[in-house]
C-alpha atoms as a PDB file:
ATOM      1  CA  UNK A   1      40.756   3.040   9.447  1.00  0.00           C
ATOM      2  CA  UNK A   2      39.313   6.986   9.590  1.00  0.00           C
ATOM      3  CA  UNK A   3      42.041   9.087   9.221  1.00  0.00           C
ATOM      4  CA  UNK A   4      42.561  11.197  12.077  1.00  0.00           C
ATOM      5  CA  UNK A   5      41.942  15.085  11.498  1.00  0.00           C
ATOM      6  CA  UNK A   6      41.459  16.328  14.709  1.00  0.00           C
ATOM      7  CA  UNK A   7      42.346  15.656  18.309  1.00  0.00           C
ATOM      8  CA  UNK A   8      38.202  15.016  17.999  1.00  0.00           C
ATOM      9  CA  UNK A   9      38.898  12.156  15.795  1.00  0.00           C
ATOM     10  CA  UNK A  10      41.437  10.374  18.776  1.00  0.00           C
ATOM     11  CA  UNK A  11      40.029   7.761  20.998  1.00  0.00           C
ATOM     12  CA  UNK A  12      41.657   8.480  24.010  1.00  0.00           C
ATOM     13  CA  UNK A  13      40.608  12.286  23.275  1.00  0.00           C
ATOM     14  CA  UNK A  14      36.838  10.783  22.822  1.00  0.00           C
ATOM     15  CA  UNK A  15      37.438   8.609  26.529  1.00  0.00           C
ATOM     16  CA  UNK A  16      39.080  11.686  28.669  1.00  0.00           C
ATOM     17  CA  UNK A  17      36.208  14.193  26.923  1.00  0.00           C
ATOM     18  CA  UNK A  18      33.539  11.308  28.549  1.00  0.00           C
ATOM     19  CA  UNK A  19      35.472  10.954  31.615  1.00  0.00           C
ATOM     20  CA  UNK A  20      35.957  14.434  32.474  1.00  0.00           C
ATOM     21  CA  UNK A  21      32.090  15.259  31.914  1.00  0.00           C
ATOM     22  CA  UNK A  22      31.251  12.172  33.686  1.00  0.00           C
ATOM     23  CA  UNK A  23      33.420  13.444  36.691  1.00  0.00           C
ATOM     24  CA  UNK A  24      31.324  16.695  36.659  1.00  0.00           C
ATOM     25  CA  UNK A  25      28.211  15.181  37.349  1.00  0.00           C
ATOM     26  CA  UNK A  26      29.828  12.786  39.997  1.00  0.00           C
ATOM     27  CA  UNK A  27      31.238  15.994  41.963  1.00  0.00           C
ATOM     28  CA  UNK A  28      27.927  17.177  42.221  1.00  0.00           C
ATOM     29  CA  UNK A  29      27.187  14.452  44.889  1.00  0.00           C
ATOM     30  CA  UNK A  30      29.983  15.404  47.303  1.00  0.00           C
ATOM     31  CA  UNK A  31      29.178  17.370  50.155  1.00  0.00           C
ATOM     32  CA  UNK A  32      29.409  20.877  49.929  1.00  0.00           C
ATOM     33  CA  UNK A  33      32.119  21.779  52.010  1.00  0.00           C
ATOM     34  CA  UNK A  34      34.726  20.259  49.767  1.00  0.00           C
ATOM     35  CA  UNK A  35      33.244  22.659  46.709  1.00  0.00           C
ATOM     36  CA  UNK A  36      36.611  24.598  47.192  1.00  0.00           C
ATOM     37  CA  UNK A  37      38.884  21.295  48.011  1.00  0.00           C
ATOM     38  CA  UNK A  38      38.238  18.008  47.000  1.00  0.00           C
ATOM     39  CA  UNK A  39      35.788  19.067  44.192  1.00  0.00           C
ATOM     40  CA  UNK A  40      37.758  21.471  42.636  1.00  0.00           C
ATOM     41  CA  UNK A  41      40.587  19.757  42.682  1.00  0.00           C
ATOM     42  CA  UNK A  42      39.068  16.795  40.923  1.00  0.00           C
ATOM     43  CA  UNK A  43      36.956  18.831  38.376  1.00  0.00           C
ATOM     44  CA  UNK A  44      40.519  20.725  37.404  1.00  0.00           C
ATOM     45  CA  UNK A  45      42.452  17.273  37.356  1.00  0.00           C
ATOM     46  CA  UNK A  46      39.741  15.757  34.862  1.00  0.00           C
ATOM     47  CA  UNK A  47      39.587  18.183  32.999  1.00  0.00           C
ATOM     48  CA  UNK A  48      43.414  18.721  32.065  1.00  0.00           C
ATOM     49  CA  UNK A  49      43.136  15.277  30.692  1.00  0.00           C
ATOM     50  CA  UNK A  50      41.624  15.911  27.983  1.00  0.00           C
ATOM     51  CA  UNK A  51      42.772  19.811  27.616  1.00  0.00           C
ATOM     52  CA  UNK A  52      46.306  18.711  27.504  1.00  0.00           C
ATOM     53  CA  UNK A  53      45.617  15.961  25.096  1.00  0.00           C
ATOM     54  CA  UNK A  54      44.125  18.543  22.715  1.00  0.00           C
ATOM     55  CA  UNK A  55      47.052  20.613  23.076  1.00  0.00           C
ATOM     56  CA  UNK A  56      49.541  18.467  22.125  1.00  0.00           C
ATOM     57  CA  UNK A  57      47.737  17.192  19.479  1.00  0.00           C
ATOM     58  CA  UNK A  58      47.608  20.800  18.170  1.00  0.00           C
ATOM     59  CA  UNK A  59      51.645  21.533  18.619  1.00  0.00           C
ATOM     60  CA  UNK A  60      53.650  21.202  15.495  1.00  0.00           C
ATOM     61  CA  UNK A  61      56.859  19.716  17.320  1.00  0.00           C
ATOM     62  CA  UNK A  62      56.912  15.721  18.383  1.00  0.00           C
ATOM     63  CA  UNK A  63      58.627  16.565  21.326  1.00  0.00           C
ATOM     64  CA  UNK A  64      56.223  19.286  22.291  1.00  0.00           C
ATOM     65  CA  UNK A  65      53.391  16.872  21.859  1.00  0.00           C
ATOM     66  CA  UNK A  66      54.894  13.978  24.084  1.00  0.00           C
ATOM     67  CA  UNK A  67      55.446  16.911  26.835  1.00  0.00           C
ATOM     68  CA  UNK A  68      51.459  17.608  26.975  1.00  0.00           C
ATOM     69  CA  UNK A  69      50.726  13.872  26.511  1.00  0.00           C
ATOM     70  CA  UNK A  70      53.074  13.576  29.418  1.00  0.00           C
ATOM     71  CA  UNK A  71      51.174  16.084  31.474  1.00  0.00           C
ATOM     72  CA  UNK A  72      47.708  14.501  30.569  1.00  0.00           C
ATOM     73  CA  UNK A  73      49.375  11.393  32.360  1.00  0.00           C
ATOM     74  CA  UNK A  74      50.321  12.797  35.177  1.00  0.00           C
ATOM     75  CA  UNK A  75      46.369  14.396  35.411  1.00  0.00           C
ATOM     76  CA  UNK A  76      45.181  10.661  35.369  1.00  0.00           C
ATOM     77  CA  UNK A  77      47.254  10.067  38.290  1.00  0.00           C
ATOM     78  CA  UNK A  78      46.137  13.040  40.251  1.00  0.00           C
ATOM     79  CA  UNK A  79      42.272  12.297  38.971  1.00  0.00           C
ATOM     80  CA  UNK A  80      43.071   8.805  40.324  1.00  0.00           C
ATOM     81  CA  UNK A  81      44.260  10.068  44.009  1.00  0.00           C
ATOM     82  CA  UNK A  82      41.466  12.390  44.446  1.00  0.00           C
ATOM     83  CA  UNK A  83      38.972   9.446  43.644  1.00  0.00           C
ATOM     84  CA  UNK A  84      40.687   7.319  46.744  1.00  0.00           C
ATOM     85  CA  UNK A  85      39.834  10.270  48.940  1.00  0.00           C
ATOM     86  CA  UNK A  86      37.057  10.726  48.046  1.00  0.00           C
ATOM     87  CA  UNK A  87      36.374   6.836  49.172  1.00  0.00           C
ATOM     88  CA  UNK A  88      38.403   7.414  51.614  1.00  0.00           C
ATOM     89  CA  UNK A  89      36.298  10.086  53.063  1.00  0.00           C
ATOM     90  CA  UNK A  90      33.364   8.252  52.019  1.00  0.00           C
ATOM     91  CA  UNK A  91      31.484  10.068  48.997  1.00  0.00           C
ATOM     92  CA  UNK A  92      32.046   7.230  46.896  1.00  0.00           C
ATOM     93  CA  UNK A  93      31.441   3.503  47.171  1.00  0.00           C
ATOM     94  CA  UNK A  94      34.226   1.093  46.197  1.00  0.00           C
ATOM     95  CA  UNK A  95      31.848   0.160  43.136  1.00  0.00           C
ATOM     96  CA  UNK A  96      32.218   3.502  41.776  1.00  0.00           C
ATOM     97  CA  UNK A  97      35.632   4.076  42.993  1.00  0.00           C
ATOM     98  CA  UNK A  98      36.807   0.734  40.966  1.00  0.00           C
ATOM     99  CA  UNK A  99      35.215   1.749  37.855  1.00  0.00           C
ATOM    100  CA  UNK A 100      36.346   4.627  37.587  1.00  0.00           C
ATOM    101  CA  UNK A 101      39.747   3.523  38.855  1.00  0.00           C
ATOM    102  CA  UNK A 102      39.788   1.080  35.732  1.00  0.00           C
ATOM    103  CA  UNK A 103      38.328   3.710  33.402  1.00  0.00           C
ATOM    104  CA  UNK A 104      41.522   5.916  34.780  1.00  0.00           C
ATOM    105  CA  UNK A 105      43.568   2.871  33.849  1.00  0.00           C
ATOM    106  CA  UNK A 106      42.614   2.665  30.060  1.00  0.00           C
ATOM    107  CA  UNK A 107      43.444   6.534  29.643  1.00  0.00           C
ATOM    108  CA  UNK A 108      46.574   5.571  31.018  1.00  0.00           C
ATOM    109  CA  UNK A 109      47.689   2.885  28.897  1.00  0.00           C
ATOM    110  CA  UNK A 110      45.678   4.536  25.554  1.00  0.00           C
ATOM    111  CA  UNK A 111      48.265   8.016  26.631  1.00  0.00           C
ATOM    112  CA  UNK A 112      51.324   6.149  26.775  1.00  0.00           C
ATOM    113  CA  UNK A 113      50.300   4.368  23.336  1.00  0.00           C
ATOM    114  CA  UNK A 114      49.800   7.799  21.643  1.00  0.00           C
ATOM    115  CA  UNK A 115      53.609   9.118  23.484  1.00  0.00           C
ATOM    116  CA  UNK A 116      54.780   5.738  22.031  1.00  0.00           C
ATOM    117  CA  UNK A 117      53.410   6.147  18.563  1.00  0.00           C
ATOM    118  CA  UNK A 118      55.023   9.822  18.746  1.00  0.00           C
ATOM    119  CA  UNK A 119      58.433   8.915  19.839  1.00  0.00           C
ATOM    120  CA  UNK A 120      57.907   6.753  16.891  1.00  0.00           C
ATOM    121  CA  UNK A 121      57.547   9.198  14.415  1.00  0.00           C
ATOM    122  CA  UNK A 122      60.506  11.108  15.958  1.00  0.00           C
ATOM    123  CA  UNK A 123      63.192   8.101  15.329  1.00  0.00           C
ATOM    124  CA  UNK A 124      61.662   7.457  11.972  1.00  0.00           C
ATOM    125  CA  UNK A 125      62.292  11.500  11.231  1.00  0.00           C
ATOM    126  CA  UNK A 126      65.697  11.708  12.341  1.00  0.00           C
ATOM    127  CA  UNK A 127      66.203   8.328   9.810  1.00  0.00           C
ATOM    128  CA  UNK A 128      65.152  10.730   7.237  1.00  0.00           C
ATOM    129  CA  UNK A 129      67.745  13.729   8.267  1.00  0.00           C
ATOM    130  CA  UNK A 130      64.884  15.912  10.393  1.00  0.00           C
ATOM    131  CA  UNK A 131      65.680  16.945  13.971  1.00  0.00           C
ATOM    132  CA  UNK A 132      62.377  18.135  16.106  1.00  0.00           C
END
């Protein structure tokens, strides 16, 4: 197993980083009155995914880490509501909504591993008489 150096080396980094620029190019299809709405607000949602993974990979305190990991959970969610409206509203088909509905998923699930794994490290820690 590679040892993880980097918030580049993380899978679910790799997967948000390919979902966010894959989200770019899908925006580009909406019409172009909802540049300032429905757009934006996806592009920015996307994008904090993997931001905020990178982030908390990069703080020095488990708890601060499983805060931005926390965050980058909540951005799936949003990322996954703006997707229905935009089906709703009928600039995606349900083809593209469902994959990336199921792509959304896997970030989800891979994000709660990595607070799991933390919280992890945090109970074996305190076993050895540090408090983050």
């Amino acid at each position: 197993m590679k040892k993880i150096r980097s918030f580049r080396d993380l899978i679910v980094w790799q997967l948000a980083s390919e979902f966010s620029k894959n989200i770019s190019e899908l925006v580009k299809t909406f019409p172009g009155r909802e540049k300032y709405v429905l757009t934006n607000d996806l592009l920015r949602a996307a994008r904090s995914i993997p931001a905020n993974i990178a982030e908390g990979w990069g703080r020095l305190f488990p708890k601060e880490k499983i805060s931005f990991y926390n965050i980058a959970n909540g951005s799936v969610e949003e990322s996954s509501n703006h997707l229905i409206e935009a089906y709703n509203n009928g600039y995606i088909d349900d083809r593209t909504n469902k994959l990336y509905q199921k792509r959304l998923h896997i970030l989800a699930v891979k994000i709660t591993n990595l607070i799991t794994s933390t919280r992890k490290r945090i109970k074996s820690s305190a076993k050895r008489g540090f408090n983050y």
